[in-house]
Protein backbone atom coordinates (compact mmCIF):
# COMPACT_ATOMS: atom_id res chain seq x y z
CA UNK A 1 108.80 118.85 93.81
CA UNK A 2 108.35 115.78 95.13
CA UNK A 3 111.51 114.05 95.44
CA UNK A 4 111.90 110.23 93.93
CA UNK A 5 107.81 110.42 93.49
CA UNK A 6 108.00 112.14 89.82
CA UNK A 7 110.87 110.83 88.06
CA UNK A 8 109.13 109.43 85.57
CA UNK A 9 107.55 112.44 84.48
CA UNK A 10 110.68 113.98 84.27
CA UNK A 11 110.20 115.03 80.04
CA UNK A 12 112.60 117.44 78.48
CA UNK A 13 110.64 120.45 77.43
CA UNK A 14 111.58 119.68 73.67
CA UNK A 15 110.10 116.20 73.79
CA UNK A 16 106.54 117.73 75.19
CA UNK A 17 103.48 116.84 72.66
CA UNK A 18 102.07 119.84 71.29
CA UNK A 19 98.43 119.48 72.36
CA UNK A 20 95.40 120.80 69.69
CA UNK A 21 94.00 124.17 70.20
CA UNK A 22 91.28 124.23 72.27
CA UNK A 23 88.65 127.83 73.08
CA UNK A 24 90.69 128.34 76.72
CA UNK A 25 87.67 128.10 78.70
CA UNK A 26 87.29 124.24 77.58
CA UNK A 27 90.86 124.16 77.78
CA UNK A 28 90.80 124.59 81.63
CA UNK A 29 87.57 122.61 82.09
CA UNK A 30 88.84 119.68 80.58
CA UNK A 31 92.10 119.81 82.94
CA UNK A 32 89.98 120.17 86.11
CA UNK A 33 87.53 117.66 85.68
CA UNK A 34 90.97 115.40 84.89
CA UNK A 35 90.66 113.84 87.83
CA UNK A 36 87.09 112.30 87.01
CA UNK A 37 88.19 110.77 83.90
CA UNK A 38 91.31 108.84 86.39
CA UNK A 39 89.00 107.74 88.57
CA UNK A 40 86.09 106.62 85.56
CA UNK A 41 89.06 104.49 84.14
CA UNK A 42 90.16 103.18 87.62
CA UNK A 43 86.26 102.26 88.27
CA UNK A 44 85.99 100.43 85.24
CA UNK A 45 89.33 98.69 85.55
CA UNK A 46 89.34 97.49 88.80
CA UNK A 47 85.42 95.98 88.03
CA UNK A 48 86.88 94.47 84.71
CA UNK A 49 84.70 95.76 82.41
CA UNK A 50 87.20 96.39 79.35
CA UNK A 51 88.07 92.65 79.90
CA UNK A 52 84.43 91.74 79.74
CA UNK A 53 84.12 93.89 76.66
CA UNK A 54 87.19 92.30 75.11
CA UNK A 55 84.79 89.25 74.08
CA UNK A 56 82.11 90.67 72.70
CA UNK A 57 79.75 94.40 72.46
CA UNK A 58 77.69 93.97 75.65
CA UNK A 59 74.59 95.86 77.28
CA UNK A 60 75.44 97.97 81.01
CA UNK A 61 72.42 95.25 82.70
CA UNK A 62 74.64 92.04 81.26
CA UNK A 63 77.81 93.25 82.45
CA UNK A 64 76.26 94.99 86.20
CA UNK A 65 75.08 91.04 86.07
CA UNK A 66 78.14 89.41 85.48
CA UNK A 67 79.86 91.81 88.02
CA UNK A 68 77.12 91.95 90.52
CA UNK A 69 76.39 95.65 90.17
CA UNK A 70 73.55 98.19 90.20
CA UNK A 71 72.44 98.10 86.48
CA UNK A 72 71.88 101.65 86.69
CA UNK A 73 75.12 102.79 87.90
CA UNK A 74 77.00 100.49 85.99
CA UNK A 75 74.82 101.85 82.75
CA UNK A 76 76.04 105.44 83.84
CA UNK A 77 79.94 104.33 84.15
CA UNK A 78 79.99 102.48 80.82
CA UNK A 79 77.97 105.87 79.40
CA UNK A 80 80.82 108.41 81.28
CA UNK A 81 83.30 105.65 79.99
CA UNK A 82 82.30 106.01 76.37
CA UNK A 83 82.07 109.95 77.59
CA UNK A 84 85.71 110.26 77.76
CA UNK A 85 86.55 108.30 74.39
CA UNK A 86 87.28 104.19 76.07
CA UNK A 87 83.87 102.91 75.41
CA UNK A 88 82.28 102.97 72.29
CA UNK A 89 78.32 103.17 71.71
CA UNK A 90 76.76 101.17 69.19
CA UNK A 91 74.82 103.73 67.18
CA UNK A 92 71.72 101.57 66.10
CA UNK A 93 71.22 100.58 70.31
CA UNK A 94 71.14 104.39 71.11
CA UNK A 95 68.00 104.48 69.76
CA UNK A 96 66.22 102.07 72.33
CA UNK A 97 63.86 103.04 75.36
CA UNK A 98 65.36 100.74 77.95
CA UNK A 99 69.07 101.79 78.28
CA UNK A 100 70.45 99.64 80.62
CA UNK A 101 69.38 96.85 78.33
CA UNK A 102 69.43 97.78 75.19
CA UNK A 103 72.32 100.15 74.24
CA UNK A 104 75.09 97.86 73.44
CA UNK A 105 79.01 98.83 74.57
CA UNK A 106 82.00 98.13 72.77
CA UNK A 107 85.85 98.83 73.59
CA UNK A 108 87.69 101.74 71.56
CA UNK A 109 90.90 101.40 70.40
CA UNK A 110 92.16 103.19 73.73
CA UNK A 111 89.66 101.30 75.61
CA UNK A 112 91.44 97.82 74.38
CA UNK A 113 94.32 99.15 76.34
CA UNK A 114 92.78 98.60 79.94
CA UNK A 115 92.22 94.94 79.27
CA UNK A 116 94.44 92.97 81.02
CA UNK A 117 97.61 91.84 78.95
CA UNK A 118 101.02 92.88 77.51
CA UNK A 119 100.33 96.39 76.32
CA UNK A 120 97.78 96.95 78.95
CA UNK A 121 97.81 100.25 81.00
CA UNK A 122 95.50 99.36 83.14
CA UNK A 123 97.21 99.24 86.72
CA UNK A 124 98.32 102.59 86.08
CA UNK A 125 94.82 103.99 86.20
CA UNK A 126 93.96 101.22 89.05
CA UNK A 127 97.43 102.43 90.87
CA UNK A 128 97.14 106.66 90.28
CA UNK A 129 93.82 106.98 91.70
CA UNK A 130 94.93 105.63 95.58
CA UNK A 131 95.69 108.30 97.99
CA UNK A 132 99.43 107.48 98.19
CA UNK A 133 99.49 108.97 94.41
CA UNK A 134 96.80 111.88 94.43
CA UNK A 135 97.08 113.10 97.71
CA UNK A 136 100.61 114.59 98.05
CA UNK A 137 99.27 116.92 94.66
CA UNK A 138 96.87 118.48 96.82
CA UNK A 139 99.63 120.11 98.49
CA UNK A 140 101.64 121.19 95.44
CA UNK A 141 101.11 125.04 96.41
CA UNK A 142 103.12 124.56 99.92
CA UNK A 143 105.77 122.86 98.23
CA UNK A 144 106.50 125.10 95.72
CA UNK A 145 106.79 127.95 98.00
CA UNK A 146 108.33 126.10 100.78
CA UNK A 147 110.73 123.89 98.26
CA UNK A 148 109.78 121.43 100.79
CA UNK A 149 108.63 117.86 100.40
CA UNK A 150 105.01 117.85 101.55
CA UNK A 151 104.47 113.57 101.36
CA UNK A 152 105.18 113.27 104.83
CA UNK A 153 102.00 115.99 105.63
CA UNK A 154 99.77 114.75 103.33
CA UNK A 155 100.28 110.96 103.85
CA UNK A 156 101.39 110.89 107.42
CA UNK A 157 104.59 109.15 106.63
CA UNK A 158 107.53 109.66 103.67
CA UNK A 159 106.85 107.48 100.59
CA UNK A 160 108.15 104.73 101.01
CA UNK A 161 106.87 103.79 104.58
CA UNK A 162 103.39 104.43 103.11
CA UNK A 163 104.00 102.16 100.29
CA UNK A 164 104.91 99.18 102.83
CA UNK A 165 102.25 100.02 105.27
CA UNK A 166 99.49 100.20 102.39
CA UNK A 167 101.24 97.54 99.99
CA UNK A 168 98.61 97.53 97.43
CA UNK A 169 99.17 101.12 96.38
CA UNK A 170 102.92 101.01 95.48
């Protein structure tokens, strides 16, 4: 649908993952509010927080510190982080009063693969939430019906000339 922007979603139908069985109402919940989850990882990527968390378990106010955040809203993306399974919360902290400094972070196993490093996939959540990626989506709808490439509407440009004119995106 978009030509040379997809190819490497390109799966055979056969190699698809069968996904669990979910009610269908939280089935098309959870692919909605997709996009929040991209953008949670991006957040906490591009501040280096799994990095951070690499070293050691740390509270949101320690790591807001070392990054020179809000304490509050860096308490409320490590908690939406852990939300969607890359943080971990360490049970016995949960129990404290003060949460920014007393609930103590950790990295999941998925989590461990936004630190920077060989197996990291961390510039593809820091890369997929620019507008060079998610905007042209927005206009899936016209190009299905009009089997027309719709990159040039929704960025301004084709592809590749917004790629060279934003540089960090591509």
């Amino acid at each position: 649908f978009f030509r040379g922007t997809c190819a490497a979603m390109a799966v055979p139908p056969s190699d698809l993952p069968t996904l669990p069985r979910r009610p269908p109402r939280e089935t098309l919940f959870r692919l909605t509010s997709g996009f929040q989850a991209c953008h949670i990882l991006s957040a906490l990527c591009q501040l280096g927080i799994p990095d951070l968390l690499a070293v050691s378990p740390s509270t949101a106010a320690k790591i807001a510190e070392t990054i020179h955040a809000n304490p509050d809203t860096c308490f409320r993306l490590m908690r939406a982080s852990a939300a969607v399974g890359v943080l971990q919360i360490d049970p016995l902290s949960a129990k404290t009063e003060d949460q920014t400094t007393g609930i103590l972070f950790s990295l999941s196993e998925a989590g461990q693969l936004l630190c920077t490093g060989p197996r990291s996939v961390r510039a593809c959540f820091c890369t997929l939430t620019k507008p060079g990626h998610y905007l042209p989506y927005a206009l899936l709808d016209v190009a299905v019906k009009t089997g027309k490439c719709t990159t040039q509407e929704a960025l301004g440009s084709d592809i590749w000339k917004y790629f060279k004119k934003e540089g960090a995106e591509a």
